[in-house]
N, C-alpha and C. Protein backbone atom coordinates (compact mmCIF):
# COMPACT_ATOMS: atom_id res chain seq x y z
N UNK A 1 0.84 -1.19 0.00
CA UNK A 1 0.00 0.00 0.00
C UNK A 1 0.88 1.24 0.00
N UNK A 2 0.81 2.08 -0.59
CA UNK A 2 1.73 3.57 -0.24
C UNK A 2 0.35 4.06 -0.26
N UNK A 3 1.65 5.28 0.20
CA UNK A 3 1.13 6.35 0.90
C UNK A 3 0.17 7.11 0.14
N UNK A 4 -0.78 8.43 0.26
CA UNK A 4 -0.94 9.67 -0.23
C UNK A 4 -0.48 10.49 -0.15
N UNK A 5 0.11 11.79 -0.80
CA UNK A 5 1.01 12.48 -0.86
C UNK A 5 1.11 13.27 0.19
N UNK A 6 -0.42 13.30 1.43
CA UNK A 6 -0.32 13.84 2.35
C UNK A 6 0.29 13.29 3.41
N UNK A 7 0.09 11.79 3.77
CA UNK A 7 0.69 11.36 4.67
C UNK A 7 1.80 11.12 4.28
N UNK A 8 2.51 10.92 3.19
CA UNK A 8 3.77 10.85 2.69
C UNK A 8 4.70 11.97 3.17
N UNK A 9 4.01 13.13 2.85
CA UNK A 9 4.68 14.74 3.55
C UNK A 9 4.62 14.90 4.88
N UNK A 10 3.71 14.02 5.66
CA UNK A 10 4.05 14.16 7.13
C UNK A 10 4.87 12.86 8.09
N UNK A 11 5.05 11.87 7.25
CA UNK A 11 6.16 11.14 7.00
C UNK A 11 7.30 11.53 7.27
N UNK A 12 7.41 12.57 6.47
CA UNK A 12 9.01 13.09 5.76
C UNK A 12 8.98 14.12 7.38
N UNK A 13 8.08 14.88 7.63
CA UNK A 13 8.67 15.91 8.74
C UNK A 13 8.67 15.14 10.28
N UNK A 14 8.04 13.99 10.37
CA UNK A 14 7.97 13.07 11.59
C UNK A 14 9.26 12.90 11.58
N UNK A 15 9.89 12.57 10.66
CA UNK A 15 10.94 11.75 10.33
C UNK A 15 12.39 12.58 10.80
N UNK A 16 12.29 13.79 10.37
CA UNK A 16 13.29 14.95 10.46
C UNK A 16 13.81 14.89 11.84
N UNK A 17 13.51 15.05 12.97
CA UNK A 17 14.21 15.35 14.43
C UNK A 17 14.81 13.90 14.05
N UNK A 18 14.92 12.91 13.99
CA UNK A 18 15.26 11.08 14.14
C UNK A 18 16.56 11.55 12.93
N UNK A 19 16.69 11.90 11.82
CA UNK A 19 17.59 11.21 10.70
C UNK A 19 18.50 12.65 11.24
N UNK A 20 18.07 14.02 11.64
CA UNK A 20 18.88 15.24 11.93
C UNK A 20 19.64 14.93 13.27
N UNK A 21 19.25 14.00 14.27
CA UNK A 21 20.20 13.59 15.07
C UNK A 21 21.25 12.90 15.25
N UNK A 22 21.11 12.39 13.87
CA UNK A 22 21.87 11.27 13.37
C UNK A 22 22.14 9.85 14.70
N UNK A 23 20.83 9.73 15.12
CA UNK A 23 20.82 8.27 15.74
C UNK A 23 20.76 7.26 15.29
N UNK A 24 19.64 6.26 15.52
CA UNK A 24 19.27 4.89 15.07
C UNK A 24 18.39 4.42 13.73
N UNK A 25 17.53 5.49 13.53
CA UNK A 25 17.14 5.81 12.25
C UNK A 25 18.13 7.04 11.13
N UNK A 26 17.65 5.91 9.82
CA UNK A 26 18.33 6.93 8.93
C UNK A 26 16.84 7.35 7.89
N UNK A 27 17.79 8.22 6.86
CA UNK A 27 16.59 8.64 5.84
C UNK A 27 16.26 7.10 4.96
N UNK A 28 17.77 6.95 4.62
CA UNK A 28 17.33 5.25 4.00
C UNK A 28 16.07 4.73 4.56
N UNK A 29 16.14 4.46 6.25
CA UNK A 29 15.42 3.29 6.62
C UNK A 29 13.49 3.58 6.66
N UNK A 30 13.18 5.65 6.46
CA UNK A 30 12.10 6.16 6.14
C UNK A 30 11.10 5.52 5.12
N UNK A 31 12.51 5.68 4.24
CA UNK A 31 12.24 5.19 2.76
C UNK A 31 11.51 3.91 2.16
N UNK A 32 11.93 3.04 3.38
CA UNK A 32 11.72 1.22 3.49
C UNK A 32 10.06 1.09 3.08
N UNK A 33 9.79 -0.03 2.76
CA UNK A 33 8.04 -0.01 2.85
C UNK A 33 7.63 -0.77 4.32
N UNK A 34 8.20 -1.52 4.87
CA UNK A 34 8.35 -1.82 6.69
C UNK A 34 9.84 -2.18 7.25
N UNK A 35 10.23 -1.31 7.90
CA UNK A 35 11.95 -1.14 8.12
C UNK A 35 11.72 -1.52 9.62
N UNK A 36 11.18 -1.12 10.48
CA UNK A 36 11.30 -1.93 11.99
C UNK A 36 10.62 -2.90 12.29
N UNK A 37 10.82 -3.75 13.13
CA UNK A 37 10.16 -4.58 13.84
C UNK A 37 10.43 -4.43 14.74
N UNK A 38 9.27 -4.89 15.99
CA UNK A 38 9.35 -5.21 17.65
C UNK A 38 9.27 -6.39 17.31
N UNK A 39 9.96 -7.05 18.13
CA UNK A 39 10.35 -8.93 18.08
C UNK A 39 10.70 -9.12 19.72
N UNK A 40 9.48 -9.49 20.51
CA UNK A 40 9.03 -9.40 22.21
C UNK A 40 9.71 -10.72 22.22
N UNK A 41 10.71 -10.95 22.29
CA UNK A 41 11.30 -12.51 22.21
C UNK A 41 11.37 -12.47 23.85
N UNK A 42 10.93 -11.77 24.65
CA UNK A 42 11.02 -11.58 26.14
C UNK A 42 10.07 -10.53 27.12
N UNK A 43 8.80 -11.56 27.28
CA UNK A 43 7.99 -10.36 27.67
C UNK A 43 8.00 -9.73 29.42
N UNK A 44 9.34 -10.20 29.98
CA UNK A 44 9.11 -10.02 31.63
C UNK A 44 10.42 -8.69 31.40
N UNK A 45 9.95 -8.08 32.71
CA UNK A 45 10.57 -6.98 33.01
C UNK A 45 11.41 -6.70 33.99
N UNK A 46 12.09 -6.09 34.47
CA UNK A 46 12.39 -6.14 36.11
C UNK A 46 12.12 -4.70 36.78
N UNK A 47 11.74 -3.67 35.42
CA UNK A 47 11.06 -2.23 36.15
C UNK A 47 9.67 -2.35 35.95
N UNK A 48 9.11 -1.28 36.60
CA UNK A 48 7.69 -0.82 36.42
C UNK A 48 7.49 0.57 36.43
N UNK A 49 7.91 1.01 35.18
CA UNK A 49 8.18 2.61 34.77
C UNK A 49 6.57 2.95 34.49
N UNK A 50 6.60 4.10 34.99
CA UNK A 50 4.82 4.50 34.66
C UNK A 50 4.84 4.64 33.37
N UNK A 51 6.08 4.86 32.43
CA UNK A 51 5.56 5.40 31.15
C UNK A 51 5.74 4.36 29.83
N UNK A 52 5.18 2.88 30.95
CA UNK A 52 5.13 1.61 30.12
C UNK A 52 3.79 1.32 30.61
N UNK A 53 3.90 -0.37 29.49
CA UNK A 53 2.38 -0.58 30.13
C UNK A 53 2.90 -1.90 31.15
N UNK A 54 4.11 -2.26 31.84
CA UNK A 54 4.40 -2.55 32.91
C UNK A 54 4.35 -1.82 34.34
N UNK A 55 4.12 -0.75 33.91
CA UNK A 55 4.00 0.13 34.63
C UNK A 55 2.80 0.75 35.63
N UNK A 56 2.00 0.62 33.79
CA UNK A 56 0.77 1.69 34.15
C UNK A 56 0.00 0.18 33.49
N UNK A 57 -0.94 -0.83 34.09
CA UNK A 57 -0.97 -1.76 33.62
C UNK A 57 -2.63 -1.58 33.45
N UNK A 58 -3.00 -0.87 33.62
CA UNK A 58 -4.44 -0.61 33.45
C UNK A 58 -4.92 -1.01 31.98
N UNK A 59 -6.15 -1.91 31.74
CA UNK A 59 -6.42 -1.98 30.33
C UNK A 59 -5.32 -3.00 29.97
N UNK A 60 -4.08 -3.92 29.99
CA UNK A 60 -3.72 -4.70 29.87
C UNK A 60 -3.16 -6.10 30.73
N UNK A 61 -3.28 -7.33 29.65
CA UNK A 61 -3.35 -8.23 30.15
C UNK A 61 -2.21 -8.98 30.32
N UNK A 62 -1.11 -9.43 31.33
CA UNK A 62 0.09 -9.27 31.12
C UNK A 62 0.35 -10.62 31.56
N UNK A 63 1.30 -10.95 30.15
CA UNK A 63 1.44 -12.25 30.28
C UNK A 63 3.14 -12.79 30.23
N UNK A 64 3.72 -13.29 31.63
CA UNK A 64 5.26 -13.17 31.14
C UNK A 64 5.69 -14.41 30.37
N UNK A 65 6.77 -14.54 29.37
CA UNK A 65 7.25 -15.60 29.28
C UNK A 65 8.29 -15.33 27.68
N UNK A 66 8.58 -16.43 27.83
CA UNK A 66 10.16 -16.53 26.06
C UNK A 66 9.58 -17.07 24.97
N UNK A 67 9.98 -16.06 24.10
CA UNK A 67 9.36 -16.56 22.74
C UNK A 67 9.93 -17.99 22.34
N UNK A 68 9.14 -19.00 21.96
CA UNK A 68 9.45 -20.25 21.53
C UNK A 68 10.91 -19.92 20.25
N UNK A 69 11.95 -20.48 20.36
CA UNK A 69 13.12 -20.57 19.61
C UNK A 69 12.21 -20.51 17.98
N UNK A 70 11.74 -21.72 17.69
CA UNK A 70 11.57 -21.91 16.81
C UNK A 70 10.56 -20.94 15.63
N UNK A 71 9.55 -20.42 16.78
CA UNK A 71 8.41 -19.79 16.23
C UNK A 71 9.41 -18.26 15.80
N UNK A 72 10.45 -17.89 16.85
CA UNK A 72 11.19 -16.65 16.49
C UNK A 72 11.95 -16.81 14.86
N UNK A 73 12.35 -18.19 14.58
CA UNK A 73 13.11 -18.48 13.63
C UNK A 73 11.84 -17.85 12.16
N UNK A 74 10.97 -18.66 12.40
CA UNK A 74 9.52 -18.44 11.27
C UNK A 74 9.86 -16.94 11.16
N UNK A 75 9.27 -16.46 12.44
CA UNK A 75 9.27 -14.86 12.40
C UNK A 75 10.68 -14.05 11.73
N UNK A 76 11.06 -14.55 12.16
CA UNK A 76 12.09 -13.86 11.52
C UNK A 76 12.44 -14.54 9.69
N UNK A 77 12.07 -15.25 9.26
CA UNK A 77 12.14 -15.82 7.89
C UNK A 77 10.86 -14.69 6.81
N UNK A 78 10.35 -15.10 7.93
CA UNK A 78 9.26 -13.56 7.09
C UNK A 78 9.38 -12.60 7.12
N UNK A 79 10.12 -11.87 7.91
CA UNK A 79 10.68 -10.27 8.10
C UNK A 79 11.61 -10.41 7.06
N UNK A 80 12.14 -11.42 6.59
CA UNK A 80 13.49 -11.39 5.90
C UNK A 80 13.29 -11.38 4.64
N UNK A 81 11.82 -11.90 3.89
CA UNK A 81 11.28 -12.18 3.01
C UNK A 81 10.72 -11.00 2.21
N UNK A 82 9.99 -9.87 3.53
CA UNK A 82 9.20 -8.99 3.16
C UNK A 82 10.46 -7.65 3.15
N UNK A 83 11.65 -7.63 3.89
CA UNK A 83 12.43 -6.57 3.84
C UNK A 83 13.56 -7.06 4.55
N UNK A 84 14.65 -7.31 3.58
CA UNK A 84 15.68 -7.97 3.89
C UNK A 84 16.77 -6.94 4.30
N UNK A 85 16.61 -5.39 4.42
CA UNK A 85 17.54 -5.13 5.13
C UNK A 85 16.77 -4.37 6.53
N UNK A 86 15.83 -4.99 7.27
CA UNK A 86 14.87 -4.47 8.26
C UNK A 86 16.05 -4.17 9.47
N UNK A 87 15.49 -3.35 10.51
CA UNK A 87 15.98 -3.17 11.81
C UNK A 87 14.75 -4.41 12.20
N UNK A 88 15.20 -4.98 13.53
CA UNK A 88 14.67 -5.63 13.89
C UNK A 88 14.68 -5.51 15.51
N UNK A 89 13.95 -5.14 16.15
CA UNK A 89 14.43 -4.77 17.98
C UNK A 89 14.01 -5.97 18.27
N UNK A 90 14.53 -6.40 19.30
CA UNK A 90 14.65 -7.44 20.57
C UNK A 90 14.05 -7.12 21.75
N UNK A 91 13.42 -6.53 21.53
CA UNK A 91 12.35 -5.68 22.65
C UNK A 91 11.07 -5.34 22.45
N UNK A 92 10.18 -5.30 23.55
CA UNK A 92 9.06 -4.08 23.19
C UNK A 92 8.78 -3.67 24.61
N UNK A 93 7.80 -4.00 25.47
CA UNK A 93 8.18 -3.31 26.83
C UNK A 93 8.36 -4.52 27.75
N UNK A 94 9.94 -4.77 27.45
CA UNK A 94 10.67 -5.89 27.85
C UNK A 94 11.97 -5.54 28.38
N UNK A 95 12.58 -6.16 29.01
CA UNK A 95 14.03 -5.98 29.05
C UNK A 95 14.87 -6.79 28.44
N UNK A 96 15.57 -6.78 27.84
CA UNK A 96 16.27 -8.17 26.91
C UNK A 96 17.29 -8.74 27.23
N UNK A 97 18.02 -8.28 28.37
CA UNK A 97 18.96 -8.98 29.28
C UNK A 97 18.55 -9.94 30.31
N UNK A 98 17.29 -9.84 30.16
CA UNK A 98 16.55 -11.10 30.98
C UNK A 98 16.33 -12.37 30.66
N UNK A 99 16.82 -12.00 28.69
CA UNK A 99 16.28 -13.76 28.12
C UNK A 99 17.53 -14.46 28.16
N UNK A 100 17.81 -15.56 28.40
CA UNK A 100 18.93 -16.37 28.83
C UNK A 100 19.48 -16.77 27.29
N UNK A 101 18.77 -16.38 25.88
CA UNK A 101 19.58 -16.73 25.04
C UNK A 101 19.67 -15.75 24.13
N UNK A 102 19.76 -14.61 24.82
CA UNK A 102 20.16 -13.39 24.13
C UNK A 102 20.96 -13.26 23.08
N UNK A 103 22.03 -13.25 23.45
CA UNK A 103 22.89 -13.65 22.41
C UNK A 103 22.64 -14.68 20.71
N UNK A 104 22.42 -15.43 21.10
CA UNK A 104 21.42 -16.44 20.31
C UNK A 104 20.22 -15.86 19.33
N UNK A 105 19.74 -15.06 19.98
CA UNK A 105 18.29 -14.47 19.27
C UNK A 105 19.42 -13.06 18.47
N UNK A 106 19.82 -12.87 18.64
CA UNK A 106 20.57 -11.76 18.14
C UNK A 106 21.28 -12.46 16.55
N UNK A 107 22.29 -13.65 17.20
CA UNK A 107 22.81 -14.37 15.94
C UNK A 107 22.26 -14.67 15.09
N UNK A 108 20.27 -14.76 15.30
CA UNK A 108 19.68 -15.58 14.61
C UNK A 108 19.13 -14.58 13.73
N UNK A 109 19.20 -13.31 14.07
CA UNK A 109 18.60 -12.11 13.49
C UNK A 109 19.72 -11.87 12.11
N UNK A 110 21.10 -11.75 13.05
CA UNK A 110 21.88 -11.19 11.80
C UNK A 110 22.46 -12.08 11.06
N UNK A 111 22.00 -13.31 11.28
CA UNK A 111 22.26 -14.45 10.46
C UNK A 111 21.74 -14.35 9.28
N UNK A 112 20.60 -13.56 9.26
CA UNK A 112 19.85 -13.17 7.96
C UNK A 112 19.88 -11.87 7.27
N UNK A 113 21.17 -11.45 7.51
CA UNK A 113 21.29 -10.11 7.12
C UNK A 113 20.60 -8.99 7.36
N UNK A 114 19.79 -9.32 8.66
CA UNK A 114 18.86 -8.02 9.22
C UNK A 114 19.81 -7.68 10.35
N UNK A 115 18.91 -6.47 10.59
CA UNK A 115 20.03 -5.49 11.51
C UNK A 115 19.18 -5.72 12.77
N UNK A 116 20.28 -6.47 14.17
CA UNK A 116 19.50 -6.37 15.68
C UNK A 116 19.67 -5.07 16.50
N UNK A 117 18.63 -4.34 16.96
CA UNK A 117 18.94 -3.14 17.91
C UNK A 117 18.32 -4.24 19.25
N UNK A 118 18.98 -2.89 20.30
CA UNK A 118 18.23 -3.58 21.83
C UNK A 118 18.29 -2.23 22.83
N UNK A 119 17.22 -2.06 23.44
CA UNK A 119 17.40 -1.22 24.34
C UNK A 119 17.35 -1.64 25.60
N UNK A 120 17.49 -1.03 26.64
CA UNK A 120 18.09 -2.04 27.60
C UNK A 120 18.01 -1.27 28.90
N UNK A 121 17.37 -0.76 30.01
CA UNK A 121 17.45 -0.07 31.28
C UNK A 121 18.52 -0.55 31.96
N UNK A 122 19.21 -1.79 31.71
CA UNK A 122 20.97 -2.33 32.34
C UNK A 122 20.94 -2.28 33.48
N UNK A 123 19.59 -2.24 34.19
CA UNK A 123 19.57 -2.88 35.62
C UNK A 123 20.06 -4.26 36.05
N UNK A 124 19.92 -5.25 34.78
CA UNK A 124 20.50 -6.69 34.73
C UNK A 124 21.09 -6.94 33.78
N UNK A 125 22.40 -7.41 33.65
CA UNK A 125 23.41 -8.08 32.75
C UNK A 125 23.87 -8.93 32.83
N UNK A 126 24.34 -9.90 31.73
CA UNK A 126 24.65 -11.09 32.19
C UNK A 126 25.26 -11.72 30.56
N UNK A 127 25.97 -12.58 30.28
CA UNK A 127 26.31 -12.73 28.47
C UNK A 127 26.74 -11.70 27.85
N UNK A 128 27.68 -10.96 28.68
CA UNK A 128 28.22 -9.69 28.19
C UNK A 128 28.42 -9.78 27.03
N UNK A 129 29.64 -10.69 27.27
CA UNK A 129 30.85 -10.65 26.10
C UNK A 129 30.26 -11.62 24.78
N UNK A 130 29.49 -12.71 24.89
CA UNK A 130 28.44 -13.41 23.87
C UNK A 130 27.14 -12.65 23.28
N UNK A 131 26.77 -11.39 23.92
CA UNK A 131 26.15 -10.45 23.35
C UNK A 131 26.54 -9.33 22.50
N UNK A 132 27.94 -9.11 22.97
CA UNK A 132 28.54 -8.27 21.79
C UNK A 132 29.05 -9.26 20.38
N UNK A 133 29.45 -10.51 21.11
CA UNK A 133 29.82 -10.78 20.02
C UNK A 133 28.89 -11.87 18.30
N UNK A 134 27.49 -11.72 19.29
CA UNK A 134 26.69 -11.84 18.09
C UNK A 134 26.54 -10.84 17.40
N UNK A 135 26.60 -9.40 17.51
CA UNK A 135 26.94 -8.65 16.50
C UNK A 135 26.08 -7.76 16.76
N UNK A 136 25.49 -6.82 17.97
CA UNK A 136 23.91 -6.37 17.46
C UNK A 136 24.34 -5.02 17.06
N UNK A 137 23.87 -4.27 16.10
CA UNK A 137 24.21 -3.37 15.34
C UNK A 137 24.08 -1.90 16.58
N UNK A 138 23.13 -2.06 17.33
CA UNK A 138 22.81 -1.01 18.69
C UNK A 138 22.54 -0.93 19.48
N UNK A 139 23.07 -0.98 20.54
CA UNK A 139 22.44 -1.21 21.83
C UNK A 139 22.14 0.16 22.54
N UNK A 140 20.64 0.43 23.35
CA UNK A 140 20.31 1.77 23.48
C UNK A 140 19.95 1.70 25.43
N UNK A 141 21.10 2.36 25.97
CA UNK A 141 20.60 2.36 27.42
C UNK A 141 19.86 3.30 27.67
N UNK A 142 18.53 3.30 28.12
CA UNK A 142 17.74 4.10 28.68
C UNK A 142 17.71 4.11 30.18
N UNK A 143 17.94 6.05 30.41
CA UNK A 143 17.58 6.24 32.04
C UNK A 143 17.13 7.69 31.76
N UNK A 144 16.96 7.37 33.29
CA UNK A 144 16.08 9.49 33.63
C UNK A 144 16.62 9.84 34.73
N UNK A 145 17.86 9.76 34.71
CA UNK A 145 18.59 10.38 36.06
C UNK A 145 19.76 9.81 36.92
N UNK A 146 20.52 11.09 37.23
CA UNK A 146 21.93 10.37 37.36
C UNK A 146 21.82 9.70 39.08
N UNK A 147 20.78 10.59 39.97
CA UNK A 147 21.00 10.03 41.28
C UNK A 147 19.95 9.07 41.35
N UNK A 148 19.28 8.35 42.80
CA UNK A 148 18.57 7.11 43.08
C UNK A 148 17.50 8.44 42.73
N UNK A 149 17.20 9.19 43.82
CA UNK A 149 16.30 10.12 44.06
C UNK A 149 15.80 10.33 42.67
N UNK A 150 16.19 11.21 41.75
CA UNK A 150 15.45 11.13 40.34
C UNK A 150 15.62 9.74 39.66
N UNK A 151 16.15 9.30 39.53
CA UNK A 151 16.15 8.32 37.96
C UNK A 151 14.59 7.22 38.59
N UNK A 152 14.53 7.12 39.83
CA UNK A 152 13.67 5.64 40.41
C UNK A 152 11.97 6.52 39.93
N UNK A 153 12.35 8.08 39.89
CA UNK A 153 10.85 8.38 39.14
C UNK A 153 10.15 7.63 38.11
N UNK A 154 11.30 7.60 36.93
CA UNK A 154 10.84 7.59 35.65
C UNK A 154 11.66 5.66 35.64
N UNK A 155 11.83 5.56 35.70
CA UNK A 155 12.52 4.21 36.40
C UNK A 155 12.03 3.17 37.89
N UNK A 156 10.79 3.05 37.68
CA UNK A 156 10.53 2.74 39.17
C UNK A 156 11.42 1.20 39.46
N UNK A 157 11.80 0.89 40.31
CA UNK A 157 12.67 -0.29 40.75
C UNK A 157 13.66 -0.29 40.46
N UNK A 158 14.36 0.30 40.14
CA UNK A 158 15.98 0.32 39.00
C UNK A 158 16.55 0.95 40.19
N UNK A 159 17.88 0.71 40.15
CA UNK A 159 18.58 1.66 41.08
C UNK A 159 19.60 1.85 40.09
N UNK A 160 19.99 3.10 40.18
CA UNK A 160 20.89 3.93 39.15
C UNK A 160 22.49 3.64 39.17
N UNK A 161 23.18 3.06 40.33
CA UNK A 161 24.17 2.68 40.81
C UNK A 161 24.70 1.48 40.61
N UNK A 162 23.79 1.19 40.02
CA UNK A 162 23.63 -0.55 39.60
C UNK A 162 23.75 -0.50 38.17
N UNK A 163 23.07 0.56 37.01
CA UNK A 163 23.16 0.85 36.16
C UNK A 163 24.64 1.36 35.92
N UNK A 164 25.30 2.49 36.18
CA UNK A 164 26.23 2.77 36.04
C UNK A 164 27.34 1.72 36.12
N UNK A 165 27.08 0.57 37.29
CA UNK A 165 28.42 0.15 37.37
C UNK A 165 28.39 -1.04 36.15
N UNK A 166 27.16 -1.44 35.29
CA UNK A 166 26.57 -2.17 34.34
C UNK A 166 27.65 -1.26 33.00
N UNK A 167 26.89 -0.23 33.01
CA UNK A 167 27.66 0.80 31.97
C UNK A 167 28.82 0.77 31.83
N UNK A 168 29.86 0.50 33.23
CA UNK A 168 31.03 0.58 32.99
C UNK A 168 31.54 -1.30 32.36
N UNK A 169 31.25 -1.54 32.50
CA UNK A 169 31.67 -3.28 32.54
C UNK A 169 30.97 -3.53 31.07
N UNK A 170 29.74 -2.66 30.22
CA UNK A 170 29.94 -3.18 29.08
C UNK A 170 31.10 -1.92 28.12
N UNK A 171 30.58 -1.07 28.71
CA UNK A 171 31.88 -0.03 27.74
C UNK A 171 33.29 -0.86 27.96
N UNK A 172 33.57 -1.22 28.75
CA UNK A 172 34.98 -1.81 29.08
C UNK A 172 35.25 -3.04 28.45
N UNK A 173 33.94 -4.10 28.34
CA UNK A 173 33.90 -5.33 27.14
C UNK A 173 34.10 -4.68 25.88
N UNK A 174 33.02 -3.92 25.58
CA UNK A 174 33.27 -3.19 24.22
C UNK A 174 34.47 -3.07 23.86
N UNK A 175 34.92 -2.18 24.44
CA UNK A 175 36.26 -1.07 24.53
C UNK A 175 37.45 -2.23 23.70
N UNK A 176 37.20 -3.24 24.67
CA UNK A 176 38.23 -4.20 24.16
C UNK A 176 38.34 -4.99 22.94
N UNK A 177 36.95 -5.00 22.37
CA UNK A 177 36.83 -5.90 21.38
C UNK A 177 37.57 -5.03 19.66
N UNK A 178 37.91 -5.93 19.06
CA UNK A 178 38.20 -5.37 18.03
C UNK A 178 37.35 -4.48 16.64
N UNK A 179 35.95 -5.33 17.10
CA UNK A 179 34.57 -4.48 16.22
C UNK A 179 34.07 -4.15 17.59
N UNK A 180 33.94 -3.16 17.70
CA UNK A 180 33.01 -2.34 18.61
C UNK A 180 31.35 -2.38 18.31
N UNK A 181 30.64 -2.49 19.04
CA UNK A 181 29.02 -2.22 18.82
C UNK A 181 29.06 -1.05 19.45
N UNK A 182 27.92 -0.37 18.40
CA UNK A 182 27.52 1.27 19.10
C UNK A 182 26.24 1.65 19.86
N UNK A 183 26.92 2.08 20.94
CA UNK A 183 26.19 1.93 22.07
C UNK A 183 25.90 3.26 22.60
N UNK A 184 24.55 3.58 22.49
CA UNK A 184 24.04 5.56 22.49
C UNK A 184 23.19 5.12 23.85
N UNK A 185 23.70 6.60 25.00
CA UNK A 185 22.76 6.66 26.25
C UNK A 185 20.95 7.61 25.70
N UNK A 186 20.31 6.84 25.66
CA UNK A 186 19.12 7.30 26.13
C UNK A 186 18.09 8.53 27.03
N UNK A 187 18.58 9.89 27.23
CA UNK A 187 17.99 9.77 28.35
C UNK A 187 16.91 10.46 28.59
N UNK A 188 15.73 10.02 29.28
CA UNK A 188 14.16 10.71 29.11
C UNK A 188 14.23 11.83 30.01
N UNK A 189 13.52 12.93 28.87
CA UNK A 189 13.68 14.36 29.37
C UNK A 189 12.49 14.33 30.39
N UNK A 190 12.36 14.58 31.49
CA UNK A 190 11.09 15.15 31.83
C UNK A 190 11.42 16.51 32.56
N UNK A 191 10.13 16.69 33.55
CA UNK A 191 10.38 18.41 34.58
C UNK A 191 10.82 18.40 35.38
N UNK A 192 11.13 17.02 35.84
CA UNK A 192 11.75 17.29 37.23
C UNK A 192 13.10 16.59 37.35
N UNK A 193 13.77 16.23 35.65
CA UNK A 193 15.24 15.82 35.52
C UNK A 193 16.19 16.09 34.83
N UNK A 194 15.36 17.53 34.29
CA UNK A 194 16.58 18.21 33.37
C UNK A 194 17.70 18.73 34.03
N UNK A 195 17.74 18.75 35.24
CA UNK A 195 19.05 19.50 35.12
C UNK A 195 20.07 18.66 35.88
N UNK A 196 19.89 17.03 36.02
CA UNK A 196 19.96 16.12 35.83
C UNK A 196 21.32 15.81 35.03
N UNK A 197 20.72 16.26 33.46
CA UNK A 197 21.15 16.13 31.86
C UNK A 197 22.95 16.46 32.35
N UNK A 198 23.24 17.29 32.51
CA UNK A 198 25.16 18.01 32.50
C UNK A 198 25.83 16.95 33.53
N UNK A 199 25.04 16.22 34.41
CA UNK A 199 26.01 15.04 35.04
C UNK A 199 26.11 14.13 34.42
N UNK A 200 24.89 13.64 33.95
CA UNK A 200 24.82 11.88 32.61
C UNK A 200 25.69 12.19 31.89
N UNK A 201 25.98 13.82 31.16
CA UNK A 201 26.68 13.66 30.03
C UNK A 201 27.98 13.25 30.83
C-alpha cells in the first residue's frame, strides 16, 4: 500500500528530528516499505516505569514468558522475506537482558542479514561478552537520572548505581573488542530531571 502524498509529507517531517540527530534511524530506513520490527522474544521486566504498560498496567493483560526458539526463527524468515535489510528490535516493553539466550536471538537475526537493535534499562546483565559478540548493530541504554532520588521516578525499581556500574563493565567489554558495537545513552527528558542532563553527560 503507499502512501498519499499527504501522509507521505508528514512522513518526511515526523521523520526529520530522528535522521537530523543522526541516531538509530536513517533517511534510508524512512524510505523502506516496513523497516522496523518489535520482536518481544522476552515479555518479563524487572522495572515498572509508569511510562510503560508494565508500569501503568491498566487496560492490559500481562502475560510473562520466552518466545518459543523456533516460532522466532519463522518470524524472523518472514521479516526477511518482506524486507531484507529491516531493523529488527529485541524488545518491546521488555528488558532483553533477561532472556537467557540473548545472544542467540541476536545471531539468529543477523544471520539473515537483518540489523538487531536492543534497548536495555541495564539494571541486569549477564552474556556480556556473547552479546557483543553476536553482532547487534545497537544497543540503546535508557535512564532518567543520574542520582537514586530522580532516575527511580521515571525508572521505578531500578537503582541507578547498579546501572552505572553495568555501563562501565559493558563499555569496558566493548572497549576491548576489536569491532566495537555502538552503544548511544538514552535519556528521558522530563520536569523534574533536566538538570539532571550536565552530570549523565
Amino acid at each position: 500500500m503507499s502512501l498519499s502524498p499527504e501522509l507521505a509529507a508528514e512522513l518526511e517531517q515526523a521523520s526529520k528530528p530522528f535522521i537530523e540527530s543522526k541516531g538509530a534511524i536513517t533517511a534510508e530506513h524512512t524510505r523502506m516499505k516496513s523497516w522496523r520490527y518489535f520482536l518481544e522474544i522476552n515479555s518479563a521486566c524487572n522495572l515498572r516505569c509508569p511510562t510503560c504498560t508494565k508500569g501503568n498496567m491498566e487496560g492490559y493483560e500481562h502475560k510473562t514468558g520466552l518466545m518459543d526458539m523456533e516460532l522466532m526463527e519463522k518470524i524472523l524468515d518472514k521479516i526477511q522475506s518482506e524486507n531484507p535489510n529491516a531493523i529488527v528490535f529485541t524488545y518491546g516493553n521488555s528488558e532483553p537482558f533477561l532472556h537467557p539466550k540473548l545472544p542467540e536471538c541476536i545471531a539468529a537475526i543477523k544471520r539473515r542479514g537483518l540489523h538487531p537493535e536492543m534497548s536495555t534499562n541495564l539494571n541486569h546483565l549477564q552474556r556480556v561478552e556473547e552479546t557483543l559478540e553476536a553482532g547487534p548493530d545497537l544497543i540503546i541504554i535508557s535512564l532518567s537520572g543520574w542520582t537514586q532520588e530522580v532516575y527511580e521516578k521515571g525508572h521505578a525499581g531500578g537503582k541507578i548505581e547498579k546501572v552505572k556500574d553495568n555501563m562501565r563493565i559493558l563499555a569496558e567489554t566493548n572497549n576491548a573488542r576489536a569491532n566495537r558495537v555502538s552503544i548511544l545513552v538514552n535519556y528521558h527528558v522530563y520536569k523534574d530531571n533536566q538538570h539532571e542532563i550536565p552530570l549523565m553527560k
